[in-house]
N, C-alpha and C. Protein backbone atom coordinates (compact mmCIF):
# COMPACT_ATOMS: atom_id res chain seq x y z
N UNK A 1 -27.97 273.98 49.18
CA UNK A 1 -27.21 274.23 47.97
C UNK A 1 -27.97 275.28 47.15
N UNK A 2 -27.16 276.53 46.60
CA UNK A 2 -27.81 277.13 46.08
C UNK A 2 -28.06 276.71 44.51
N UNK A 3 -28.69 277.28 43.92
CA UNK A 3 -29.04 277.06 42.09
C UNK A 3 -27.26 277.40 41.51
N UNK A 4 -26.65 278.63 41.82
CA UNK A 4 -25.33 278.84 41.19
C UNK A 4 -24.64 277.40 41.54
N UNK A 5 -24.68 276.91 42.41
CA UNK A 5 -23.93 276.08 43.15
C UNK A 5 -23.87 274.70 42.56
N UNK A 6 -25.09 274.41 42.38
CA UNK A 6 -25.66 273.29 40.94
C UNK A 6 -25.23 273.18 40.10
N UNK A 7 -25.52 274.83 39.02
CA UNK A 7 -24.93 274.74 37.93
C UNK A 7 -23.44 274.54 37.93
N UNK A 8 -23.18 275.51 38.73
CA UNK A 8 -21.42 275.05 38.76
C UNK A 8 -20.83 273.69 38.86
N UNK A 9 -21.42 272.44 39.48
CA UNK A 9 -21.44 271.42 40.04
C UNK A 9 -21.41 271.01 38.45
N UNK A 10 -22.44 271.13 37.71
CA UNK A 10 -22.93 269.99 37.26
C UNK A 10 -22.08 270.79 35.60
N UNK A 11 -21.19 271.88 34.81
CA UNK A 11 -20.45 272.49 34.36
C UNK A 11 -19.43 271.35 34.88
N UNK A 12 -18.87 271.57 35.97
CA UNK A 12 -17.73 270.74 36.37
C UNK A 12 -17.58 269.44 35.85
N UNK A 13 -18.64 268.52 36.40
CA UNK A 13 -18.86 267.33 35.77
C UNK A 13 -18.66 267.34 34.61
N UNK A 14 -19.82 267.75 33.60
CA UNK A 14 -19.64 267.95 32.33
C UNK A 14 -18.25 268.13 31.66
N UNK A 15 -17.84 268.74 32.12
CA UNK A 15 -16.17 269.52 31.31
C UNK A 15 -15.56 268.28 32.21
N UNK A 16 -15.76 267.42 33.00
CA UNK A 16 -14.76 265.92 33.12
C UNK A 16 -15.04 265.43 32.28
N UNK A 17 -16.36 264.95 32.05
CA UNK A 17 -16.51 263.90 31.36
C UNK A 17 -16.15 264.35 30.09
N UNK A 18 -16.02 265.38 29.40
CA UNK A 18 -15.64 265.70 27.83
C UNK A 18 -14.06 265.37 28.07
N UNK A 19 -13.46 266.09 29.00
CA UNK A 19 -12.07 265.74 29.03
C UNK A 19 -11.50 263.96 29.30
N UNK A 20 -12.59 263.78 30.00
CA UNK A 20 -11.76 262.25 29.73
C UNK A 20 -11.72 261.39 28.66
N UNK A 21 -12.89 261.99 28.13
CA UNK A 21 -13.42 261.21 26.87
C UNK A 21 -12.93 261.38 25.54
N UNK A 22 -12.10 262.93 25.71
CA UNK A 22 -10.81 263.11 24.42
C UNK A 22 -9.73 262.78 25.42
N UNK A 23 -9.32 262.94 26.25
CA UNK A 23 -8.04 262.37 26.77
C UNK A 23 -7.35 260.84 27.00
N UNK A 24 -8.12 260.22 27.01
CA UNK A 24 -7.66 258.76 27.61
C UNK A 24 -7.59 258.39 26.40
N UNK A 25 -8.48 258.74 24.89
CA UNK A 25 -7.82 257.63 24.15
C UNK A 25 -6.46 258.47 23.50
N UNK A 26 -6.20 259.82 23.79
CA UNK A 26 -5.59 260.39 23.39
C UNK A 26 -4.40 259.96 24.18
N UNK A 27 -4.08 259.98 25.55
CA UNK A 27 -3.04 259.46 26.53
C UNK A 27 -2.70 257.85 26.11
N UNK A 28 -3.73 257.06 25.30
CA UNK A 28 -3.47 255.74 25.52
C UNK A 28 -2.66 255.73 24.24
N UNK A 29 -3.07 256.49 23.27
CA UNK A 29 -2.04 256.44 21.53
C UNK A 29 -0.84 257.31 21.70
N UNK A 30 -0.31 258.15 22.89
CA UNK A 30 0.88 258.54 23.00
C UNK A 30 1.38 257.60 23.25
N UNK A 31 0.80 257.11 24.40
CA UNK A 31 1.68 256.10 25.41
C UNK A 31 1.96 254.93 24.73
N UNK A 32 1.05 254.51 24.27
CA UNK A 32 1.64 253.13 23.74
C UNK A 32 1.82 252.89 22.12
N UNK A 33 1.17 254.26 21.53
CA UNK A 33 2.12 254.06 19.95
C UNK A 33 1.09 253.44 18.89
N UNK A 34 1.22 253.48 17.87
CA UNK A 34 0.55 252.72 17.01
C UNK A 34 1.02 251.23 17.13
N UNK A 35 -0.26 250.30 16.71
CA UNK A 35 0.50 248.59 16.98
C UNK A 35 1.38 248.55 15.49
N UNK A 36 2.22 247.79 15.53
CA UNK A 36 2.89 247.41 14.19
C UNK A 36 2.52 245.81 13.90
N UNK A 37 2.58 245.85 12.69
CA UNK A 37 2.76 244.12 12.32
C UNK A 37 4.17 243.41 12.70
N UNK A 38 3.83 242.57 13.71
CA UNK A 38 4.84 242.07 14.47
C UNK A 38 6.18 241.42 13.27
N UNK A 39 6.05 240.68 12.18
CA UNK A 39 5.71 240.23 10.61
C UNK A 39 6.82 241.16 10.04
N UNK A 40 6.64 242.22 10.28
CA UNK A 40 6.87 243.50 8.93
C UNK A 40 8.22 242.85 8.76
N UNK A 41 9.40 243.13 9.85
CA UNK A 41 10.59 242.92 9.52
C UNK A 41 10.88 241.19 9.61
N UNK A 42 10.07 240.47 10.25
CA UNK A 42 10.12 238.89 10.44
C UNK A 42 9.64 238.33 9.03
N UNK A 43 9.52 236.92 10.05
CA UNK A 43 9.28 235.93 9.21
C UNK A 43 7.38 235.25 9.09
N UNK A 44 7.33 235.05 7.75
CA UNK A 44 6.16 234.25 7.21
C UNK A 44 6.00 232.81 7.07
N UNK A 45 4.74 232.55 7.35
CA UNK A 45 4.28 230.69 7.32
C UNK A 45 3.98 230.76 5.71
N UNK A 46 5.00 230.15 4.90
CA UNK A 46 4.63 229.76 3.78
C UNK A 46 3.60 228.79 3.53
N UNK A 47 3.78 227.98 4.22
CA UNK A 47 3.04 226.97 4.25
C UNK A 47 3.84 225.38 4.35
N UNK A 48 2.94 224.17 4.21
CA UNK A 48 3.63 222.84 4.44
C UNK A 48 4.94 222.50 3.60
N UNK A 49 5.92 222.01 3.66
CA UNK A 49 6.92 221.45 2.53
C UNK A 49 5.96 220.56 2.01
N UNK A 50 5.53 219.74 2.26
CA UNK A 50 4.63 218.74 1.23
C UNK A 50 4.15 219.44 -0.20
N UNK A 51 3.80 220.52 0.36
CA UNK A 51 3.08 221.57 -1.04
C UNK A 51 4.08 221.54 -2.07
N UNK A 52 5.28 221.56 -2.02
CA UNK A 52 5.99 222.30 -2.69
C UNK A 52 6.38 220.92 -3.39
N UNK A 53 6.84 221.08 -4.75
CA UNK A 53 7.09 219.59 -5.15
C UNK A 53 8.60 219.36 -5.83
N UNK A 54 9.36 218.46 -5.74
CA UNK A 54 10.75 218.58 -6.23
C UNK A 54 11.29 219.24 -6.95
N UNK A 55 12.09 220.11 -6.77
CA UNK A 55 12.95 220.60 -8.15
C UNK A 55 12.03 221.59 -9.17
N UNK A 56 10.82 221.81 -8.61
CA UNK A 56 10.35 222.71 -10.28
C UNK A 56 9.20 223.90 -9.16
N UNK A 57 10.23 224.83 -9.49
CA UNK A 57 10.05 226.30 -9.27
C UNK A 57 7.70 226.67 -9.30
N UNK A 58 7.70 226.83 -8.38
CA UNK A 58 5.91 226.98 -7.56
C UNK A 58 6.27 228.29 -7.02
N UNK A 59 5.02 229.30 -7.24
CA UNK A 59 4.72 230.38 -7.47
C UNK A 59 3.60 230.43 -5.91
N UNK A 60 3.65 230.97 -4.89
CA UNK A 60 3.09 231.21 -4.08
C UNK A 60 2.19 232.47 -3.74
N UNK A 61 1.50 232.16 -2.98
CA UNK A 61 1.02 233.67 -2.57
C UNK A 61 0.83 233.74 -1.33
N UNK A 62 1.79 234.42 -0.54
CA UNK A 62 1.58 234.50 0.70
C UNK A 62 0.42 235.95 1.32
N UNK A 63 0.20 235.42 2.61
CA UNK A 63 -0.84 236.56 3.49
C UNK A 63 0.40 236.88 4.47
N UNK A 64 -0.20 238.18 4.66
CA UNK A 64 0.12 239.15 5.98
C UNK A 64 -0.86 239.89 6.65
N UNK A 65 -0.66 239.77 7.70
CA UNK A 65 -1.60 240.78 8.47
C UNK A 65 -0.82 241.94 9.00
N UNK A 66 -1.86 242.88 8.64
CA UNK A 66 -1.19 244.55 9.01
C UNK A 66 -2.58 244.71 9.76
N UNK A 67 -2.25 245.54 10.81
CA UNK A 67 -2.89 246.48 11.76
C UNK A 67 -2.25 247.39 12.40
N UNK A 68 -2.61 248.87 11.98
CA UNK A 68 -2.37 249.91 12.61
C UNK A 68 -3.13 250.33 14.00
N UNK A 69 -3.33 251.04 14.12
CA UNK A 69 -4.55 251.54 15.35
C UNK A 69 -5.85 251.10 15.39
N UNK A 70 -6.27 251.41 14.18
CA UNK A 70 -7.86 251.47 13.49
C UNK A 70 -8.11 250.34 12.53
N UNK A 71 -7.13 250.01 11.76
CA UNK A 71 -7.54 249.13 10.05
C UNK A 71 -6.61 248.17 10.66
N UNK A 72 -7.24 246.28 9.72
CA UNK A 72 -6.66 245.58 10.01
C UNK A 72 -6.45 245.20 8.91
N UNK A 73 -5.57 244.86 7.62
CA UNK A 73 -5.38 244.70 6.36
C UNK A 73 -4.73 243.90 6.42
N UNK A 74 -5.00 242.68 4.84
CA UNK A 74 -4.36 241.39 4.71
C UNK A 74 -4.08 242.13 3.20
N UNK A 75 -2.33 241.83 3.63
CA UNK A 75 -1.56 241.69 2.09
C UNK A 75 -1.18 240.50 1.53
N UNK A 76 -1.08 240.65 0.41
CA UNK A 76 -0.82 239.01 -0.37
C UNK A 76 -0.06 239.70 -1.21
N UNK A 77 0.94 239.14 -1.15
CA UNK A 77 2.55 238.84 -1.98
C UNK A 77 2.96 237.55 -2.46
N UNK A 78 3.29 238.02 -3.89
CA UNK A 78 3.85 236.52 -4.65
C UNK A 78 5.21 236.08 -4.45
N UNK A 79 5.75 234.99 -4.33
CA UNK A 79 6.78 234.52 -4.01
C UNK A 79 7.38 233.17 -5.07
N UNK A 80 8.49 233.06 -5.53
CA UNK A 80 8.70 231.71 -5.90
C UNK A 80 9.32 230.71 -5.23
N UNK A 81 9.13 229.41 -5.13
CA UNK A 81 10.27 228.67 -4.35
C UNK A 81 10.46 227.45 -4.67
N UNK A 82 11.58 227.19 -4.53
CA UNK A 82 12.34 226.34 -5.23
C UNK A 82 12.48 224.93 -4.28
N UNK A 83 11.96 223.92 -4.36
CA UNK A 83 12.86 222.70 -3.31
C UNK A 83 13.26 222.00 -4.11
N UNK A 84 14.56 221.80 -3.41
CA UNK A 84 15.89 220.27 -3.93
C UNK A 84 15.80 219.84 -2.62
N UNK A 85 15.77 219.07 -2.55
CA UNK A 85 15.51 217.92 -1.12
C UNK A 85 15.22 218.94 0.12
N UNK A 86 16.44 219.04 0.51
CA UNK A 86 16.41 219.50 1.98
C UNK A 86 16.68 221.47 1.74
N UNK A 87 17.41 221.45 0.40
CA UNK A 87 17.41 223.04 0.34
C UNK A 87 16.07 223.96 -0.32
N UNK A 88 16.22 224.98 -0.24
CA UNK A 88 14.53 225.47 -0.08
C UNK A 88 15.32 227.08 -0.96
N UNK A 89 14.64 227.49 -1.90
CA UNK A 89 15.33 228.25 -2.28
C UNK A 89 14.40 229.70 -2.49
N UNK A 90 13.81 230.79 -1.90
CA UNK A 90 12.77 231.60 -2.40
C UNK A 90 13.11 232.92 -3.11
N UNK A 91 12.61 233.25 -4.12
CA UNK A 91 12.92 234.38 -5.14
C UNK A 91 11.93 235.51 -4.86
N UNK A 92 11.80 236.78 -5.11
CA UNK A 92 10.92 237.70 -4.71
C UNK A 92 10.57 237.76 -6.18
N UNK A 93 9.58 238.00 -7.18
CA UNK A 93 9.00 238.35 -7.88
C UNK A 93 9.51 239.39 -9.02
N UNK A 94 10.19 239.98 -8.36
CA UNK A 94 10.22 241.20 -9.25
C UNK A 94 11.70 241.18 -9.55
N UNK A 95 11.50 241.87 -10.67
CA UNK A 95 12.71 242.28 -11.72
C UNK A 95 13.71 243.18 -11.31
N UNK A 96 14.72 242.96 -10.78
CA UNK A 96 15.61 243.91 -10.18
C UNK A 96 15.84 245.39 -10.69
N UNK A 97 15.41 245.53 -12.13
CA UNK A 97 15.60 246.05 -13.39
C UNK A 97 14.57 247.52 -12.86
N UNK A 98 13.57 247.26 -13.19
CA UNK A 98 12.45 248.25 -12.98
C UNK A 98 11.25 247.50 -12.02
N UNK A 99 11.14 246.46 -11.28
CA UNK A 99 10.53 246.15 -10.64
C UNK A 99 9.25 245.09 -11.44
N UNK A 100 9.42 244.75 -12.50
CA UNK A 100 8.08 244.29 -13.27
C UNK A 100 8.36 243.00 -12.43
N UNK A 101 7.17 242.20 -12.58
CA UNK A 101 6.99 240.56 -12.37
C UNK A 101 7.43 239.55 -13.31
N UNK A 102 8.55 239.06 -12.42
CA UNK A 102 8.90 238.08 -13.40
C UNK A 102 7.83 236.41 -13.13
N UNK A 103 7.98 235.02 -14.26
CA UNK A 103 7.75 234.50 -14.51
C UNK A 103 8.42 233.42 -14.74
N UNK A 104 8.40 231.97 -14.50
CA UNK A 104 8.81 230.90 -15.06
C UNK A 104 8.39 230.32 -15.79
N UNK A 105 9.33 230.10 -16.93
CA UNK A 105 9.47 229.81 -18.58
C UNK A 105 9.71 227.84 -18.16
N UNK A 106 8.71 227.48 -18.32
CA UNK A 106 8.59 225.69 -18.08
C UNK A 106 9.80 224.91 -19.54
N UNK A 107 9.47 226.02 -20.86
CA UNK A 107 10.17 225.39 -21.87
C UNK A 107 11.60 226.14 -21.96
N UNK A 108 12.01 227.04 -21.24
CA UNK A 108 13.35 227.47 -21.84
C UNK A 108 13.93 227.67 -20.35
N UNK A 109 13.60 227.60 -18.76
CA UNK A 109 13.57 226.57 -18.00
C UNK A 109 14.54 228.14 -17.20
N UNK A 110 13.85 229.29 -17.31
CA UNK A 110 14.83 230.64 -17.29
C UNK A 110 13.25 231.34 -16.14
N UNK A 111 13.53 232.22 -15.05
CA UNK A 111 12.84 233.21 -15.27
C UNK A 111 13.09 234.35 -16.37
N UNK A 112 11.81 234.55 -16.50
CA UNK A 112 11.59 235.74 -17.28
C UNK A 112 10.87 237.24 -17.28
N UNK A 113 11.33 238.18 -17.19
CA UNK A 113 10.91 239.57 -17.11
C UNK A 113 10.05 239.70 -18.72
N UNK A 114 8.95 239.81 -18.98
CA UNK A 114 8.30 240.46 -19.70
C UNK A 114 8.47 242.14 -20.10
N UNK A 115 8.93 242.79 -19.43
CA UNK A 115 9.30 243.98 -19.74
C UNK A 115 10.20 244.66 -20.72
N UNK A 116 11.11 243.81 -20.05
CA UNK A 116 12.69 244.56 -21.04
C UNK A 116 13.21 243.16 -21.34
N UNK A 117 12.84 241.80 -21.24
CA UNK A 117 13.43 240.76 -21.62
C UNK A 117 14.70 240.16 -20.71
N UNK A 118 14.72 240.61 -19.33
CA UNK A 118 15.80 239.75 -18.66
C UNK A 118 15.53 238.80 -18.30
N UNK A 119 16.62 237.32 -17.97
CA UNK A 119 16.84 236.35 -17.95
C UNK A 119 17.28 235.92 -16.75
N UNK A 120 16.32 235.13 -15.98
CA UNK A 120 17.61 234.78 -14.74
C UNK A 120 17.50 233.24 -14.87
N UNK A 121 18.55 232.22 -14.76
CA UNK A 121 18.42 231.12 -14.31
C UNK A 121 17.65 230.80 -12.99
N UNK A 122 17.50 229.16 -12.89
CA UNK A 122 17.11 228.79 -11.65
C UNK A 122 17.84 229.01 -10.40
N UNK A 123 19.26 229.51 -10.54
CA UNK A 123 19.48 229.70 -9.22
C UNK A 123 19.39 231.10 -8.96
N UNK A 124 18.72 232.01 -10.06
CA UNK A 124 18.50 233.24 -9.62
C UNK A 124 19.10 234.58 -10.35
N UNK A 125 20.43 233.87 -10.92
CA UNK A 125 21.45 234.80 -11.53
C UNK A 125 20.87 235.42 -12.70
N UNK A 126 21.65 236.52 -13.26
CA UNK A 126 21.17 236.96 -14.61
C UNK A 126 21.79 236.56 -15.47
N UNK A 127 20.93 236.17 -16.31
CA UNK A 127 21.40 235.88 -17.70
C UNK A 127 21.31 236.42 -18.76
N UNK A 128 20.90 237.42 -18.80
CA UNK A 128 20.83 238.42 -20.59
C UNK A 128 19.68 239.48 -19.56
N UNK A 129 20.19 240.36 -20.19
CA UNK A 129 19.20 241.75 -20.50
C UNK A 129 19.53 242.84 -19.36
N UNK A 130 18.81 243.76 -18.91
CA UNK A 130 19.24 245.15 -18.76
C UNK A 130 19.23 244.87 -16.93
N UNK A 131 19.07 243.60 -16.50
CA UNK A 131 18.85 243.96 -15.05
C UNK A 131 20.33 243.93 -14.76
N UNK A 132 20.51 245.00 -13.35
CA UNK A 132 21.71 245.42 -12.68
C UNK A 132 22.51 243.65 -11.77
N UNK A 133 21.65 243.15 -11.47
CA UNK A 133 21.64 242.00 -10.42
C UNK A 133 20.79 240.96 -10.48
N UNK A 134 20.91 239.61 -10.06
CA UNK A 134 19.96 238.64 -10.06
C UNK A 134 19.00 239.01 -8.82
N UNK A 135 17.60 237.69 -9.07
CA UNK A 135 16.59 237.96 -8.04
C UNK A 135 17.14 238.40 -6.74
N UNK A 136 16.37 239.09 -6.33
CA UNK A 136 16.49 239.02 -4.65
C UNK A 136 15.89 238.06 -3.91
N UNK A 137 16.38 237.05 -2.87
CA UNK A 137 16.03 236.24 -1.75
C UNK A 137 15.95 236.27 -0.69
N UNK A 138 14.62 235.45 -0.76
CA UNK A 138 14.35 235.40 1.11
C UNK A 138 14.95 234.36 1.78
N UNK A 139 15.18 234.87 3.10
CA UNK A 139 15.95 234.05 3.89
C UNK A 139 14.51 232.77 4.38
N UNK A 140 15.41 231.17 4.53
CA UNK A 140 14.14 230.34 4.58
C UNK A 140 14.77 229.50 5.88
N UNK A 141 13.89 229.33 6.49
CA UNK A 141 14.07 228.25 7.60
C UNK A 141 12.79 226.95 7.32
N UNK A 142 12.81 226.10 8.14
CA UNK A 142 11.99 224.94 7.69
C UNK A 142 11.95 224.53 9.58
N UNK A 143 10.30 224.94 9.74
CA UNK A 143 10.14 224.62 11.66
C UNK A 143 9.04 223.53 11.45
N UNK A 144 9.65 222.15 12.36
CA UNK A 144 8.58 221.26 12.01
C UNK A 144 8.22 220.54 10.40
N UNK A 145 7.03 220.62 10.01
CA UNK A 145 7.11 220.63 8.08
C UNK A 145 6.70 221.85 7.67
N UNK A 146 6.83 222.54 7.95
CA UNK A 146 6.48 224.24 7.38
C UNK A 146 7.52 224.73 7.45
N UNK A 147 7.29 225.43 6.20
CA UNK A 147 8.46 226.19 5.24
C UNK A 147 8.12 228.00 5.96
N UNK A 148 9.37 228.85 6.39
CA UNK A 148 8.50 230.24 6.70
C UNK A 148 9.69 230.86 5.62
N UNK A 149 9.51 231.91 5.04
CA UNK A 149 10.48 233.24 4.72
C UNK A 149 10.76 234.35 5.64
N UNK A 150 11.81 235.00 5.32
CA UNK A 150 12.01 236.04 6.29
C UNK A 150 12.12 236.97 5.20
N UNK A 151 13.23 238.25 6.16
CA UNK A 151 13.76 238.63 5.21
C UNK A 151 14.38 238.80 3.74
N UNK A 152 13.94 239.77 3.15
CA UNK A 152 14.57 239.88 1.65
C UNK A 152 15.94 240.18 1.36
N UNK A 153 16.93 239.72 0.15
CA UNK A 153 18.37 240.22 0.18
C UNK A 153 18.32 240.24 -1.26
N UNK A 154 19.22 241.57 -1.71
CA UNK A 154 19.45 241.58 -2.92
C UNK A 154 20.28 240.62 -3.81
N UNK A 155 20.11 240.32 -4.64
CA UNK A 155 20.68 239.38 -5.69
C UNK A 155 21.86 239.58 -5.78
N UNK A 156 23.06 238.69 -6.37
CA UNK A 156 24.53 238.86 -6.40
C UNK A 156 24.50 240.16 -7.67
N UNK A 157 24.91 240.86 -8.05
CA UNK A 157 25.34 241.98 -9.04
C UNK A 157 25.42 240.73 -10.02
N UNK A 158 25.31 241.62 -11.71
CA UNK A 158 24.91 241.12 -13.07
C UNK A 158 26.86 241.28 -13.56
């Protein structure tokens, strides 16, 4: 083997190993995509029905897990929910209006928007002030004694 013959050899090698080493993870994120949170459009483990206690509106905070390619991130979202026996009722937080956080009023027995002053009863509807529609709800199933949410739906129109 001559010396050219070497270098050339060992050039060759080299320029594989760089190419595989940007290619494969590059071939593996075409091919198979960023991961999604299986979650995003599904459903969440609220947690036990036991938690939740008759008839008077509990303020939750649920987790999610997100992972993209690289980052694995836990979101926490507030939720309200409502149990009457067997029905399960969940509200999304926010004010249909401009999005602020609403609140339950224990003495006047209303959510309440702090912002602009809208009103929704317990079943969600509006009752006074500038919002377009009542809360929006999540869809609820009950597997076993755990309560999950799904999907969100906009409130009936004001």
């Amino acid at each position: 083997m001559t010396r050219r013959g070497l270098y050339q050899g060992a050039i060759f090698v080299l320029g594989g190993l760089i190419g595989a080493g940007l290619g494969v993870p590059a071939a593996a994120y075409l091919l198979l995509g960023q991961k999604k949170d299986e979650d995003a459009e599904g459903w969440i483990d609220a947690g036990p029905l036991q938690a939740l206690p008759l008839g008077q509106p509990t303020r939750l905070i649920l987790e999610r897990q997100r992972q993209d390619a690289w980052r694995r991130d836990v979101e926490k979202a507030p939720v309200w929910v409502i149990r009457d026996g067997d029905a399960i009722t969940a509200f999304s937080p926010k004010c249909p209006h401009l999005g602020c956080g609403v609140s339950w009023s224990s003495e006047e027995k209303v959510f309440e928007c702090p912002c602009h002053d809208s009103t929704f009863a317990r079943d969600g509807k509006v009752e006074g002030g500038p919002s377009p529609r009542g809360l929006d709800t999540h869809e609820t199933r009950i597997e076993g004694d755990r309560l999950w949410l799904g999907p969100i739906h906009e409130g009936e129109p004001a």
